[in-house]
PDB file of N, CA and C in Angstrom:
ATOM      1  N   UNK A   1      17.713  42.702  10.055  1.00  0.00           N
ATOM      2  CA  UNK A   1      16.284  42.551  10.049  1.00  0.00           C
ATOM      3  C   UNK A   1      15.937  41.090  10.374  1.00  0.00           C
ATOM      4  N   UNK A   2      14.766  41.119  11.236  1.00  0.00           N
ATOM      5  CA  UNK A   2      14.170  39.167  11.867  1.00  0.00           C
ATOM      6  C   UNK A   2      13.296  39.249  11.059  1.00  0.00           C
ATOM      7  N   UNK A   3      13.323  38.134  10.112  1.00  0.00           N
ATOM      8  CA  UNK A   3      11.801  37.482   9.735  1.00  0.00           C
ATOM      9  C   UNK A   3      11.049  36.260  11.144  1.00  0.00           C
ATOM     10  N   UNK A   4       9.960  36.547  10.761  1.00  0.00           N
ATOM     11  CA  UNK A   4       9.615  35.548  11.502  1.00  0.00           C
ATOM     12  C   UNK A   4       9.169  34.723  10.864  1.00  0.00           C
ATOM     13  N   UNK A   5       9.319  33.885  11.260  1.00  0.00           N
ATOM     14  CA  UNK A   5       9.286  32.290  10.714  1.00  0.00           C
ATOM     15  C   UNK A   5       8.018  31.867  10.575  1.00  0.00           C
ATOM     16  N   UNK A   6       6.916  31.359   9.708  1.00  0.00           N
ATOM     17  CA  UNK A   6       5.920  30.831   9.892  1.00  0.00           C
ATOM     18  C   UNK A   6       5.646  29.582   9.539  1.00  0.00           C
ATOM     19  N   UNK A   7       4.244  29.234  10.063  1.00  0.00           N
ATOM     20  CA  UNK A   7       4.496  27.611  10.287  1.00  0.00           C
ATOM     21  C   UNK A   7       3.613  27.178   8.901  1.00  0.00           C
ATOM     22  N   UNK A   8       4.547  26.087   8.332  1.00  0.00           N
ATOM     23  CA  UNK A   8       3.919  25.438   7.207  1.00  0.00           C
ATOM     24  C   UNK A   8       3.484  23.871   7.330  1.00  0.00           C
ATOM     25  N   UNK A   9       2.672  23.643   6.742  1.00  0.00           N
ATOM     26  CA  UNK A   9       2.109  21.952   6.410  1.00  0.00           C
ATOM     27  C   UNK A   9       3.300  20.878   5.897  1.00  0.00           C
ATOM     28  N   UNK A  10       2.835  20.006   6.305  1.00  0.00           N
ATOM     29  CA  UNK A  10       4.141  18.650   5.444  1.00  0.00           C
ATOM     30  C   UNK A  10       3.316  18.568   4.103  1.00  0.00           C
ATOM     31  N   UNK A  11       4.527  18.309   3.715  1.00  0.00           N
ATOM     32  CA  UNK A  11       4.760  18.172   1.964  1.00  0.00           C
ATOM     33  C   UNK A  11       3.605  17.186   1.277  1.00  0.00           C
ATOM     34  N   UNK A  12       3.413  17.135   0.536  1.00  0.00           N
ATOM     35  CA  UNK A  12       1.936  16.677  -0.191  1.00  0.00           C
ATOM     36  C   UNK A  12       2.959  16.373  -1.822  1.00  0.00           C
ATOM     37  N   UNK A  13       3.441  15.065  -1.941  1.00  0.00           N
ATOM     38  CA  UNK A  13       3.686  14.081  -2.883  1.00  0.00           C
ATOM     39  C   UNK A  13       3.109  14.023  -4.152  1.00  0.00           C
ATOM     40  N   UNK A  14       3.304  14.517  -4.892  1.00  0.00           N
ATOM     41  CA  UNK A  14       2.340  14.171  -6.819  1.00  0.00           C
ATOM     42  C   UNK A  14       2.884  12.719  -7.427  1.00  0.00           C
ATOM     43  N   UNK A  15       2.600  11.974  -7.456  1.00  0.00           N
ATOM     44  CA  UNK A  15       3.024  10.489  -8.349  1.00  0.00           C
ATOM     45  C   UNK A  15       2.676  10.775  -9.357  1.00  0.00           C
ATOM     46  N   UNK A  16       3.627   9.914 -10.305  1.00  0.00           N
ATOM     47  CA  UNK A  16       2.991  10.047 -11.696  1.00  0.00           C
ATOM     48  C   UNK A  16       2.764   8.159 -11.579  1.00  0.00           C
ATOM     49  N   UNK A  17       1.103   8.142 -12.023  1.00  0.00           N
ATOM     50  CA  UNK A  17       0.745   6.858 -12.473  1.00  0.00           C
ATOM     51  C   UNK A  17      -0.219   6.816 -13.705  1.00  0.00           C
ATOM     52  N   UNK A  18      -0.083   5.471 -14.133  1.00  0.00           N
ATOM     53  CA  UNK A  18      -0.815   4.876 -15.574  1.00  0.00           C
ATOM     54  C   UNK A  18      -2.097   5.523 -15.305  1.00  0.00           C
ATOM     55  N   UNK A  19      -2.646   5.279 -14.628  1.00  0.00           N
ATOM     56  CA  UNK A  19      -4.373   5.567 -14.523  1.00  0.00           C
ATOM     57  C   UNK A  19      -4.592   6.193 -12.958  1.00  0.00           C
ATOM     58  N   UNK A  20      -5.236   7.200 -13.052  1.00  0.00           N
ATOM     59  CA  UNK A  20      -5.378   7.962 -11.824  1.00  0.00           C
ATOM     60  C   UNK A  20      -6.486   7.284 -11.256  1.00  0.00           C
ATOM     61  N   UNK A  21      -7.776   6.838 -11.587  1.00  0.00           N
ATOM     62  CA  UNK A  21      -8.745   6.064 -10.937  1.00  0.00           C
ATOM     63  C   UNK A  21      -8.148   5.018 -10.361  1.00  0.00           C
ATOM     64  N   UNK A  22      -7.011   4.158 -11.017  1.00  0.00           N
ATOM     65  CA  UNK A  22      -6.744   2.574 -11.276  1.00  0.00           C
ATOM     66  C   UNK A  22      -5.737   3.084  -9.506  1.00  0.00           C
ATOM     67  N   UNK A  23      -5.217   4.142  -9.412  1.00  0.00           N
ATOM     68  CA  UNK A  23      -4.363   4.106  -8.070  1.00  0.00           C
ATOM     69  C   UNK A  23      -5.055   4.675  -6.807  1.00  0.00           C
ATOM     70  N   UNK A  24      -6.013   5.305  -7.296  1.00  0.00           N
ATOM     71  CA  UNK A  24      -6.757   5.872  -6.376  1.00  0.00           C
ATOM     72  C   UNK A  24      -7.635   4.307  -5.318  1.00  0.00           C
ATOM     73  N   UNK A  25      -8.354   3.406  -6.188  1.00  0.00           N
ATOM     74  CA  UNK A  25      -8.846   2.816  -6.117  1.00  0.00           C
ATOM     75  C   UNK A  25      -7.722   1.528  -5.581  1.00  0.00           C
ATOM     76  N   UNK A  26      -6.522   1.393  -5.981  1.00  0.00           N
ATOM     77  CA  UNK A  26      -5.551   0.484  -5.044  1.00  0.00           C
ATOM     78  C   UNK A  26      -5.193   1.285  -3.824  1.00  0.00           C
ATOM     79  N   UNK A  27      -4.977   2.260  -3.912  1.00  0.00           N
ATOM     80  CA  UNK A  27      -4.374   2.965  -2.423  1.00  0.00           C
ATOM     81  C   UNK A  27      -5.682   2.957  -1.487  1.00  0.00           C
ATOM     82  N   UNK A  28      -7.136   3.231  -1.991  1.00  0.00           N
ATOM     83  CA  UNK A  28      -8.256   2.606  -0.854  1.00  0.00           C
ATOM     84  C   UNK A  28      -8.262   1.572  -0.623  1.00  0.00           C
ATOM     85  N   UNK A  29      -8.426   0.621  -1.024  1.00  0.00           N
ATOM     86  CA  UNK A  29      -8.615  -0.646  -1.149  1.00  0.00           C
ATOM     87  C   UNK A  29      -7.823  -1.907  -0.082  1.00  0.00           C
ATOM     88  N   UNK A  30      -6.398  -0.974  -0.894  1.00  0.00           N
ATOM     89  CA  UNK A  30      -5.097  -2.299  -0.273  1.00  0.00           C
ATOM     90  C   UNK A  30      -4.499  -1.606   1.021  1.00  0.00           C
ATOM     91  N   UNK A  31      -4.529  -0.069   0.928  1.00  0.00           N
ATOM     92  CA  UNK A  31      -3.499   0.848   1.724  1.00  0.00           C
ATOM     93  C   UNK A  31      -4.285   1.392   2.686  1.00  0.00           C
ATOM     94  N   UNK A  32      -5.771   1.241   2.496  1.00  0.00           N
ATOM     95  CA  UNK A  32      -6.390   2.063   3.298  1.00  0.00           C
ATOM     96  C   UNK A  32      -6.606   3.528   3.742  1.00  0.00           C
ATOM     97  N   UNK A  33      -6.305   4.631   2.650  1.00  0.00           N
ATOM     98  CA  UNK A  33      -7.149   5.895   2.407  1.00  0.00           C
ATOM     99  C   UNK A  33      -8.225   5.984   1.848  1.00  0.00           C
ATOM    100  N   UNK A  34      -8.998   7.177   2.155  1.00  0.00           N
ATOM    101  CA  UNK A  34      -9.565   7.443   1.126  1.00  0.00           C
ATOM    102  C   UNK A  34      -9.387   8.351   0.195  1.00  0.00           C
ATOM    103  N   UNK A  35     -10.279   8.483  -0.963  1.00  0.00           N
ATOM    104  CA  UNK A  35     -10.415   8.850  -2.037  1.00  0.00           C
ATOM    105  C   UNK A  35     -10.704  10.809  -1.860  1.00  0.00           C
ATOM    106  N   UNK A  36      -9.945  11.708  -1.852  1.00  0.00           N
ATOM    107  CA  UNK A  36     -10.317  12.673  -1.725  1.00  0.00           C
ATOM    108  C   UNK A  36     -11.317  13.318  -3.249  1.00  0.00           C
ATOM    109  N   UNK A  37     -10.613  13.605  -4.225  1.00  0.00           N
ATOM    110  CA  UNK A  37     -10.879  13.375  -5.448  1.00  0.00           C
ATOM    111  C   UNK A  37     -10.231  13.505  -6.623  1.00  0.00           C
ATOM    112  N   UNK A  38     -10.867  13.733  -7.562  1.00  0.00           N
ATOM    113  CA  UNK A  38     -10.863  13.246  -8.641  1.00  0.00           C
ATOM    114  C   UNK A  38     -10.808  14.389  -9.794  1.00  0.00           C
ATOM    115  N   UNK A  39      -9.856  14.812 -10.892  1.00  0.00           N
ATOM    116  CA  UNK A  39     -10.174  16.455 -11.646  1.00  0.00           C
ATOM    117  C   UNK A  39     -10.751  15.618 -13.068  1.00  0.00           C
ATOM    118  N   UNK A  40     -11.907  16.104 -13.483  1.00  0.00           N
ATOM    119  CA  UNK A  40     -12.794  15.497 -14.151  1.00  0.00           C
ATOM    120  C   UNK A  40     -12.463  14.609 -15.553  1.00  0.00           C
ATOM    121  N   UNK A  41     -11.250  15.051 -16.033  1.00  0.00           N
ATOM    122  CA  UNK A  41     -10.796  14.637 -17.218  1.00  0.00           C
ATOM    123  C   UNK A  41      -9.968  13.195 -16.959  1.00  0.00           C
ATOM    124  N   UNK A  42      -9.722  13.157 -15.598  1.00  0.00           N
ATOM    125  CA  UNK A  42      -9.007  11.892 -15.061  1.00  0.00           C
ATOM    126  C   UNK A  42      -7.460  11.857 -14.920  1.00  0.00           C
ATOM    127  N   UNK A  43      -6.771  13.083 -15.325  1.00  0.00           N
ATOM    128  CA  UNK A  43      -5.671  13.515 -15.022  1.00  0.00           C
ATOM    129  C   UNK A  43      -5.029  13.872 -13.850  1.00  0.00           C
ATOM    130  N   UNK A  44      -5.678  14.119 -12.973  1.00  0.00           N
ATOM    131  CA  UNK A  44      -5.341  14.244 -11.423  1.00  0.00           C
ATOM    132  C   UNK A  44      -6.256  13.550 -10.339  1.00  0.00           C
ATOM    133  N   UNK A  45      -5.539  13.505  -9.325  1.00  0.00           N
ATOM    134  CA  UNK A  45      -6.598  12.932  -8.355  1.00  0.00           C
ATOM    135  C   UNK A  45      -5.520  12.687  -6.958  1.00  0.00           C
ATOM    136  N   UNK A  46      -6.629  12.871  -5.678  1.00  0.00           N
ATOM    137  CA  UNK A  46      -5.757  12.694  -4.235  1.00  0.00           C
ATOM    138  C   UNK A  46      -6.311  11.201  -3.744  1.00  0.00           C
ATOM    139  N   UNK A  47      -5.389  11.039  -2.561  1.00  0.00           N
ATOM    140  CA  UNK A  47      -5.980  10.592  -1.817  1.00  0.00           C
ATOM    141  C   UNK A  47      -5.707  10.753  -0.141  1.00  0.00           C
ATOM    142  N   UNK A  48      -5.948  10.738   0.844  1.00  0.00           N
ATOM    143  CA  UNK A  48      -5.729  10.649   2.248  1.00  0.00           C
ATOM    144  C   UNK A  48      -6.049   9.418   3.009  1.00  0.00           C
ATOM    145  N   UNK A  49      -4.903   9.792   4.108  1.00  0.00           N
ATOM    146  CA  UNK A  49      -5.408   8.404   5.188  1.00  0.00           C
ATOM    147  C   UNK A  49      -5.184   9.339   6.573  1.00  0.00           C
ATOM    148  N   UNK A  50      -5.429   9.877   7.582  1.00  0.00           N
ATOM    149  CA  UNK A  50      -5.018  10.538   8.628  1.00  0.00           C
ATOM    150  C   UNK A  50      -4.367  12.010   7.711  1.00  0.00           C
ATOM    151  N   UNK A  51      -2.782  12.293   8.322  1.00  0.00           N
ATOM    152  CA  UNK A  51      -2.164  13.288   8.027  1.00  0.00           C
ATOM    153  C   UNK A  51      -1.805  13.015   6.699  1.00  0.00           C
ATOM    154  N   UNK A  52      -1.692  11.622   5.927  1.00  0.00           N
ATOM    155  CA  UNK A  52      -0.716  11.168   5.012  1.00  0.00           C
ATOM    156  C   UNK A  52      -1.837  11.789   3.722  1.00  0.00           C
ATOM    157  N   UNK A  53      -1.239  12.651   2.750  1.00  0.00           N
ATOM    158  CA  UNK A  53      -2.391  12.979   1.660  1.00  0.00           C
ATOM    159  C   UNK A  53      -1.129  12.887   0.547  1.00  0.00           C
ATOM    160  N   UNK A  54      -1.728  12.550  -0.960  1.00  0.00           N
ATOM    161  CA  UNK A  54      -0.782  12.376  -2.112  1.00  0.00           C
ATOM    162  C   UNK A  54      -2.060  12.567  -3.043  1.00  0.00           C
ATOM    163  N   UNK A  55      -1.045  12.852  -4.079  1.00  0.00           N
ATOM    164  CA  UNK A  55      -1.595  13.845  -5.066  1.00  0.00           C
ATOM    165  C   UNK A  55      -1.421  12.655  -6.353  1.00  0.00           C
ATOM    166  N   UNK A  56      -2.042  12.172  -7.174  1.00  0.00           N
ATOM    167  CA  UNK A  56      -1.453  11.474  -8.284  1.00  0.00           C
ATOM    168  C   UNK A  56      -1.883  11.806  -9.888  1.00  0.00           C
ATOM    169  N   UNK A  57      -0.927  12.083 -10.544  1.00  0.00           N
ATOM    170  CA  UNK A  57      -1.144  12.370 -11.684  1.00  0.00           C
ATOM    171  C   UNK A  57      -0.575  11.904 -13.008  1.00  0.00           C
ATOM    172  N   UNK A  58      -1.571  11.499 -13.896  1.00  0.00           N
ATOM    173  CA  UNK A  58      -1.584  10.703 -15.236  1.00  0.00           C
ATOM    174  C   UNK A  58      -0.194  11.071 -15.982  1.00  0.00           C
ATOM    175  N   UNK A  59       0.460  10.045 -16.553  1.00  0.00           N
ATOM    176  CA  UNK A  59       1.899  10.531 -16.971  1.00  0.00           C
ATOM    177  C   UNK A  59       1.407   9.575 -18.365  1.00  0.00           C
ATOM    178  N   UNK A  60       2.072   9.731 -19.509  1.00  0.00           N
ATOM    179  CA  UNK A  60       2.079   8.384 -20.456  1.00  0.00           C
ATOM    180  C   UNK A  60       3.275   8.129 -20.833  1.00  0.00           C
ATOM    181  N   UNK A  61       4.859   8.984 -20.303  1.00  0.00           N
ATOM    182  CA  UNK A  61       5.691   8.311 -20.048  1.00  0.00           C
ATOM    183  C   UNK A  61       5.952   7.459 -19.164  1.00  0.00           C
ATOM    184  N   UNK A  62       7.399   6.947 -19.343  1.00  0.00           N
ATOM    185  CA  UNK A  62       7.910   5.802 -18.294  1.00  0.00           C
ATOM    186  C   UNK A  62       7.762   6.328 -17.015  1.00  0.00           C
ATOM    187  N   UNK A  63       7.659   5.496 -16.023  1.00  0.00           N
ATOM    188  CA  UNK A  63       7.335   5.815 -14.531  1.00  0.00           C
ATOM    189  C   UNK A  63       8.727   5.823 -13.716  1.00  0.00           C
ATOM    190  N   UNK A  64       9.528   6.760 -12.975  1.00  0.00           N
ATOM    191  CA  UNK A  64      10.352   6.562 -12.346  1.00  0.00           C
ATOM    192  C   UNK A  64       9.762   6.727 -10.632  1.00  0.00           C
ATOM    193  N   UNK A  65      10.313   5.326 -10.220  1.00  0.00           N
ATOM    194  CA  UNK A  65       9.436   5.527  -8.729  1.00  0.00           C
ATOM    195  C   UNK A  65      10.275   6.218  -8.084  1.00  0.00           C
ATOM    196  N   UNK A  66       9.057   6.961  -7.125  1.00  0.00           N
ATOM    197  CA  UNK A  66       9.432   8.149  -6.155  1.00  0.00           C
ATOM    198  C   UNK A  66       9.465   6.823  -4.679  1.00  0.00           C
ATOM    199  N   UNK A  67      10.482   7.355  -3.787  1.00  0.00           N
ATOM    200  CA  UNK A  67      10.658   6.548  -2.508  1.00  0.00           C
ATOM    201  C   UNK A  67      10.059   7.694  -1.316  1.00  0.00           C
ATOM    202  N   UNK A  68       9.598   7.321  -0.672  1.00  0.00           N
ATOM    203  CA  UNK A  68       8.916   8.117   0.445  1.00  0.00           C
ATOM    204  C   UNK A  68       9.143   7.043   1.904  1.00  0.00           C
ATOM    205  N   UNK A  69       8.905   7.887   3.021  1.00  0.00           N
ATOM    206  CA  UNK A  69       9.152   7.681   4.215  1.00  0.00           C
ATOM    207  C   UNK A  69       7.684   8.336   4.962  1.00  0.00           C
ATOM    208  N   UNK A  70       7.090   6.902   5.970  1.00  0.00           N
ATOM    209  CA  UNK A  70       5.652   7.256   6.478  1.00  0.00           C
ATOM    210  C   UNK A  70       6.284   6.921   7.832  1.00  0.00           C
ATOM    211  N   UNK A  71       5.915   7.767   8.711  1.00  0.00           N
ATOM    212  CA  UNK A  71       5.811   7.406   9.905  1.00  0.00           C
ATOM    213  C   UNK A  71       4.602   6.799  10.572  1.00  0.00           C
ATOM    214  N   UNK A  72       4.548   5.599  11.622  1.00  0.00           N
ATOM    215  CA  UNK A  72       3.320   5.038  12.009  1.00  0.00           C
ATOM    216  C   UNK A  72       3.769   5.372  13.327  1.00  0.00           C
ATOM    217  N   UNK A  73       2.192   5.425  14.522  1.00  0.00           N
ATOM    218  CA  UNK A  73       2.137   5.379  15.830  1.00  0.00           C
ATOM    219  C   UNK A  73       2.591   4.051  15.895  1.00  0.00           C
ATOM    220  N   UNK A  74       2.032   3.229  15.572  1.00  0.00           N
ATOM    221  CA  UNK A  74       2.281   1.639  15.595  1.00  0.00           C
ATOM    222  C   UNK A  74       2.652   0.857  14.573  1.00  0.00           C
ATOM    223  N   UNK A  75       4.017   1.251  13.991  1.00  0.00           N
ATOM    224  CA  UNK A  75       4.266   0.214  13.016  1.00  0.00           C
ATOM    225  C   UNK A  75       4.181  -1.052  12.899  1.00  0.00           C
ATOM    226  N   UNK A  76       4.223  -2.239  14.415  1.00  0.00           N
ATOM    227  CA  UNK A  76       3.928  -3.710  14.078  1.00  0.00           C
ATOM    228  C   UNK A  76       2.405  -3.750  13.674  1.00  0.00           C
ATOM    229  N   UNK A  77       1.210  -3.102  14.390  1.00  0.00           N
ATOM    230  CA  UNK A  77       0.338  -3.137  13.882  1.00  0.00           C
ATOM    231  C   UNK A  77      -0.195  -2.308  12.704  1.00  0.00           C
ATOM    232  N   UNK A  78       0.694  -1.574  12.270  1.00  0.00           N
ATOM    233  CA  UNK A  78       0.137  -1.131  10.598  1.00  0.00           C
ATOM    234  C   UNK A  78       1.150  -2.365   9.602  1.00  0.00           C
ATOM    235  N   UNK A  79       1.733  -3.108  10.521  1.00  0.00           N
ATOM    236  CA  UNK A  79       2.052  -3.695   8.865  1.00  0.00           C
ATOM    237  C   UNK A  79       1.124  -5.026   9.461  1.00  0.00           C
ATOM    238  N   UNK A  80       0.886  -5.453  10.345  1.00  0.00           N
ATOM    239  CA  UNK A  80      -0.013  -6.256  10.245  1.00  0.00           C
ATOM    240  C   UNK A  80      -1.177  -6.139   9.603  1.00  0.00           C
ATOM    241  N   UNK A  81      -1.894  -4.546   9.294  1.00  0.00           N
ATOM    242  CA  UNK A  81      -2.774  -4.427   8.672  1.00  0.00           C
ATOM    243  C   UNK A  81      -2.669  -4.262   7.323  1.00  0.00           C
ATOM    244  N   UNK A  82      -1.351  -3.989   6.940  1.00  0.00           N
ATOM    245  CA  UNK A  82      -1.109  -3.721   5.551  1.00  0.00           C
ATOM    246  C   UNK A  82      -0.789  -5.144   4.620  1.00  0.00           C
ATOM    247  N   UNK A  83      -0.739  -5.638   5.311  1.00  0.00           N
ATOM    248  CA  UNK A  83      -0.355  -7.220   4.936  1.00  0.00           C
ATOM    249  C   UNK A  83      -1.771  -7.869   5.164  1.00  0.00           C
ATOM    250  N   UNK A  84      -2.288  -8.056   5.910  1.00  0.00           N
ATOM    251  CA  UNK A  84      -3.829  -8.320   5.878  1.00  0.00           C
ATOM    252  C   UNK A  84      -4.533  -7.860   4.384  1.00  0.00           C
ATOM    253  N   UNK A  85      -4.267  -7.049   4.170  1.00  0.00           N
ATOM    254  CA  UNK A  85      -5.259  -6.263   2.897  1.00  0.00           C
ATOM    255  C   UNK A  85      -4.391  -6.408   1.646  1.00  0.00           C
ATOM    256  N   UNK A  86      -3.082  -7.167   2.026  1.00  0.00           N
ATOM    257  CA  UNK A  86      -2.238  -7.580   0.684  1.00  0.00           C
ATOM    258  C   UNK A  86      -1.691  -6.772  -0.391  1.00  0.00           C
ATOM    259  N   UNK A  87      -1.141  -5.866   0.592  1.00  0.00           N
ATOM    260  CA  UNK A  87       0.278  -4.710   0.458  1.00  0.00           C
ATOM    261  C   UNK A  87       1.466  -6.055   0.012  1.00  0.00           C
ATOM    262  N   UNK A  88       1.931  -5.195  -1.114  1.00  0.00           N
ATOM    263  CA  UNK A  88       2.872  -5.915  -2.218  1.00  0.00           C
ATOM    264  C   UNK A  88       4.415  -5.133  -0.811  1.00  0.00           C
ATOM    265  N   UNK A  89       4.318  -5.718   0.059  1.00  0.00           N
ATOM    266  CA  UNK A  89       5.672  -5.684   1.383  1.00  0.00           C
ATOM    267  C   UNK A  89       7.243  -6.481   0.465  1.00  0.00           C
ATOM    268  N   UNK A  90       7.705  -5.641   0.180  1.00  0.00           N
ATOM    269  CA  UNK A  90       8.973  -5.921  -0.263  1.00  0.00           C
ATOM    270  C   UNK A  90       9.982  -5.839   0.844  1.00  0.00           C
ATOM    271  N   UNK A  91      10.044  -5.614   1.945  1.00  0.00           N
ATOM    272  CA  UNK A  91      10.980  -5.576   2.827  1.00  0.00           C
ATOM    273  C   UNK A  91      10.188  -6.239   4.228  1.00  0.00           C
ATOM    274  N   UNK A  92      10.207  -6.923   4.928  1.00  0.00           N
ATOM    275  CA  UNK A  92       9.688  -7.527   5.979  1.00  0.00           C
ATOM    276  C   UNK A  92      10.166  -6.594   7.504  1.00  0.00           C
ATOM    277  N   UNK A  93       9.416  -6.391   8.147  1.00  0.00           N
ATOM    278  CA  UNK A  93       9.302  -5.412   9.531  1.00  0.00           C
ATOM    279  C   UNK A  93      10.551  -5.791  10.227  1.00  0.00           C
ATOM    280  N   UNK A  94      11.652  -5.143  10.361  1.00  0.00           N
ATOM    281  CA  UNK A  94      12.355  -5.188  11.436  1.00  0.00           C
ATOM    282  C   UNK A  94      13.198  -4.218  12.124  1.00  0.00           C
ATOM    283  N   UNK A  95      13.928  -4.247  12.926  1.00  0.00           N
ATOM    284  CA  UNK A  95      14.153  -3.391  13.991  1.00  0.00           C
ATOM    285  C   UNK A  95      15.784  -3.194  13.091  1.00  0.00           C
ATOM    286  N   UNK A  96      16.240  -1.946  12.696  1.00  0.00           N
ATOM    287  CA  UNK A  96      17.010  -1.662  11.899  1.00  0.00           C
ATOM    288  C   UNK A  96      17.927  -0.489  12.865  1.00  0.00           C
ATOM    289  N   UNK A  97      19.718  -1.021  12.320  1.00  0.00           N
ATOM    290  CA  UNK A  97      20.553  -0.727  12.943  1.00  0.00           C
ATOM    291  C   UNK A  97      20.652   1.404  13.478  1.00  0.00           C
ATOM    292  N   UNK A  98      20.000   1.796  12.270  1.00  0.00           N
ATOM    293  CA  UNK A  98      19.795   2.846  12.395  1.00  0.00           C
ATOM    294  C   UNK A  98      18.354   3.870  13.787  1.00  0.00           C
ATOM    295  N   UNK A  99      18.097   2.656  14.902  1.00  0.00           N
ATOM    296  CA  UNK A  99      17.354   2.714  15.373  1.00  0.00           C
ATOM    297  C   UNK A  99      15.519   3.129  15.345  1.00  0.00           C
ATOM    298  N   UNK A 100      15.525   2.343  14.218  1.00  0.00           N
ATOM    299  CA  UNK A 100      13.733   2.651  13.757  1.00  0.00           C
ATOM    300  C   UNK A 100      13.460   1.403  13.234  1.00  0.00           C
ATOM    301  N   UNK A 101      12.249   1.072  13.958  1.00  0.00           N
ATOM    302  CA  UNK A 101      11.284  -0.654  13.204  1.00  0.00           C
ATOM    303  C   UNK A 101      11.014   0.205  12.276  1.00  0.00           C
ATOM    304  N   UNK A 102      11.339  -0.569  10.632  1.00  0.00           N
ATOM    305  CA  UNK A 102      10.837  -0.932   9.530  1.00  0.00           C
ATOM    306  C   UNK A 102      10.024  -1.358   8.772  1.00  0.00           C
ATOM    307  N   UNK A 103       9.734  -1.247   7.718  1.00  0.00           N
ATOM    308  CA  UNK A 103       9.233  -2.332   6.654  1.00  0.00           C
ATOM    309  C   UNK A 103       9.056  -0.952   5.473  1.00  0.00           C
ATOM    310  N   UNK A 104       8.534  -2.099   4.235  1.00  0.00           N
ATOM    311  CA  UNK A 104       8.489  -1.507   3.175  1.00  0.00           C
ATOM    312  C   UNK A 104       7.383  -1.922   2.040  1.00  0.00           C
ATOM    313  N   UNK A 105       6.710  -1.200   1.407  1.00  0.00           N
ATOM    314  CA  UNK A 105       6.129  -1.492   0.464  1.00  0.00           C
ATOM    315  C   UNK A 105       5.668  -0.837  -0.905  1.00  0.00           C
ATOM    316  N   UNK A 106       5.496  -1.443  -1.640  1.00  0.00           N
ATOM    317  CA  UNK A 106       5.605  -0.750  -3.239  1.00  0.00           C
ATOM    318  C   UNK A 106       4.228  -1.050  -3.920  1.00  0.00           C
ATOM    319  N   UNK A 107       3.660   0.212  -4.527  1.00  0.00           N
ATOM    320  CA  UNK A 107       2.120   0.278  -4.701  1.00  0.00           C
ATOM    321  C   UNK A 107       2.432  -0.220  -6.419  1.00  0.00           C
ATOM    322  N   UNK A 108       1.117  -0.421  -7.116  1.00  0.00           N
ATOM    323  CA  UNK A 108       0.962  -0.867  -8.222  1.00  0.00           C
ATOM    324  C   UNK A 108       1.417   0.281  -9.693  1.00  0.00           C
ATOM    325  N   UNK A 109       2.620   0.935  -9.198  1.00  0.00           N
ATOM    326  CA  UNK A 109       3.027   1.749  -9.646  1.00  0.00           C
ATOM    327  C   UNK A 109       4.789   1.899  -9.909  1.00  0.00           C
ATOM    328  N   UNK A 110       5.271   1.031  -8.965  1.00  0.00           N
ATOM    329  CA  UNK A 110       6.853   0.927  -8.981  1.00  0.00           C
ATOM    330  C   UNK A 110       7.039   1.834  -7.280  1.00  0.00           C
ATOM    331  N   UNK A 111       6.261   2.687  -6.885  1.00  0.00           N
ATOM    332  CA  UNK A 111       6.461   3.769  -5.895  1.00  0.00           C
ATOM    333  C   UNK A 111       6.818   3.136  -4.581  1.00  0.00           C
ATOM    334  N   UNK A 112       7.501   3.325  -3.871  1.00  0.00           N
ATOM    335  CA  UNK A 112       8.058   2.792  -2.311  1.00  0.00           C
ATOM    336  C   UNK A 112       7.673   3.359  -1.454  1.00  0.00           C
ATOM    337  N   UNK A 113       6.990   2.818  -0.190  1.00  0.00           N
ATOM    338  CA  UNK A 113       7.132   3.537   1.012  1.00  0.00           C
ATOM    339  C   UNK A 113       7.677   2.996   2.234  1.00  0.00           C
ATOM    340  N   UNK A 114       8.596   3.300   2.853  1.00  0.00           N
ATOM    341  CA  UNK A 114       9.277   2.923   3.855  1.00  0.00           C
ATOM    342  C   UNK A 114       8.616   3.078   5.234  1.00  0.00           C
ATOM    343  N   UNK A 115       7.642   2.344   6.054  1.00  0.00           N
ATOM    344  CA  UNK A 115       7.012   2.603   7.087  1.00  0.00           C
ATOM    345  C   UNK A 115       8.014   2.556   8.261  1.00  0.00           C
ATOM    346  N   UNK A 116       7.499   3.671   9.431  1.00  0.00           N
ATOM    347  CA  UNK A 116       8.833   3.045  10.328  1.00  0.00           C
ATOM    348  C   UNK A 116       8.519   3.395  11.383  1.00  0.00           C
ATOM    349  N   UNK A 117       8.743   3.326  12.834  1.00  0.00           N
ATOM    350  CA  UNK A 117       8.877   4.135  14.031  1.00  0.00           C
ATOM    351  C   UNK A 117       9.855   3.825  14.717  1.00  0.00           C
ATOM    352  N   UNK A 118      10.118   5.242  15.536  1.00  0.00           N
ATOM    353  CA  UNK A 118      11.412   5.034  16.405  1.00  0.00           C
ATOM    354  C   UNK A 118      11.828   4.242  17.350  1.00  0.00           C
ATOM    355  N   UNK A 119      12.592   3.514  16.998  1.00  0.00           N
ATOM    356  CA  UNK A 119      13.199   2.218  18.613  1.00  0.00           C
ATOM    357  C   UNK A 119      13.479   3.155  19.719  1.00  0.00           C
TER     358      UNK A 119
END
């Protein structure tokens, strides 16, 4: 018997952070999405920038950061912009042996994202 295969969406990320307003409001701000919303008690909340959407939700345990991988059309100019708006860049843009420009940065949460496009 063939199944047929159907087509699904990319994956949509849940963080766990201290304050769901407090990340919502750094990921607009510094990262440049917006604010999709907000579930009234303050326990959940999205945000989007283009295709990129994440989900974040209130933890009051310890935070173990999640590492993620973003692809850019133009990575020299998204980290020029991400650095402009004073993205906490823990890894500086470069052209990496594994054939993809780089960089990296970590939101006010411990969380990583590895920006990159293909050489």
């Amino acid at each position: 018997m063939t199944v047929e295969k159907t087509k699904i969406g990319r994956p949509v990320p849940q963080l766990p952070v201290e304050d769901v307003e407090r990340a919502q409001i750094y990921y607009r701000e510094i990262l440049g999405f917006e604010i999709l919303w907000t579930y009234p008690d303050k326990s959940i909340g999205a945000v989007q920038r283009e295709e990129a959407t994440i989900f974040f939700s209130k933890t009051e345990g310890s935070i173990e950061p999640n590492i993620h991988w973003i692809f850019a059309e133009d990575v020299d100019l998204t980290y020029t912009e991400l650095k402009g708006r004073g993205a906490d860049i823990i890894d500086d843009i470069e052209d990496k042996p594994w054939n993809i420009r780089q960089f990296a940065i970590k939101d006010l949460n411990g969380h990583i994202f590895y920006v990159h496009h293909d050489l």
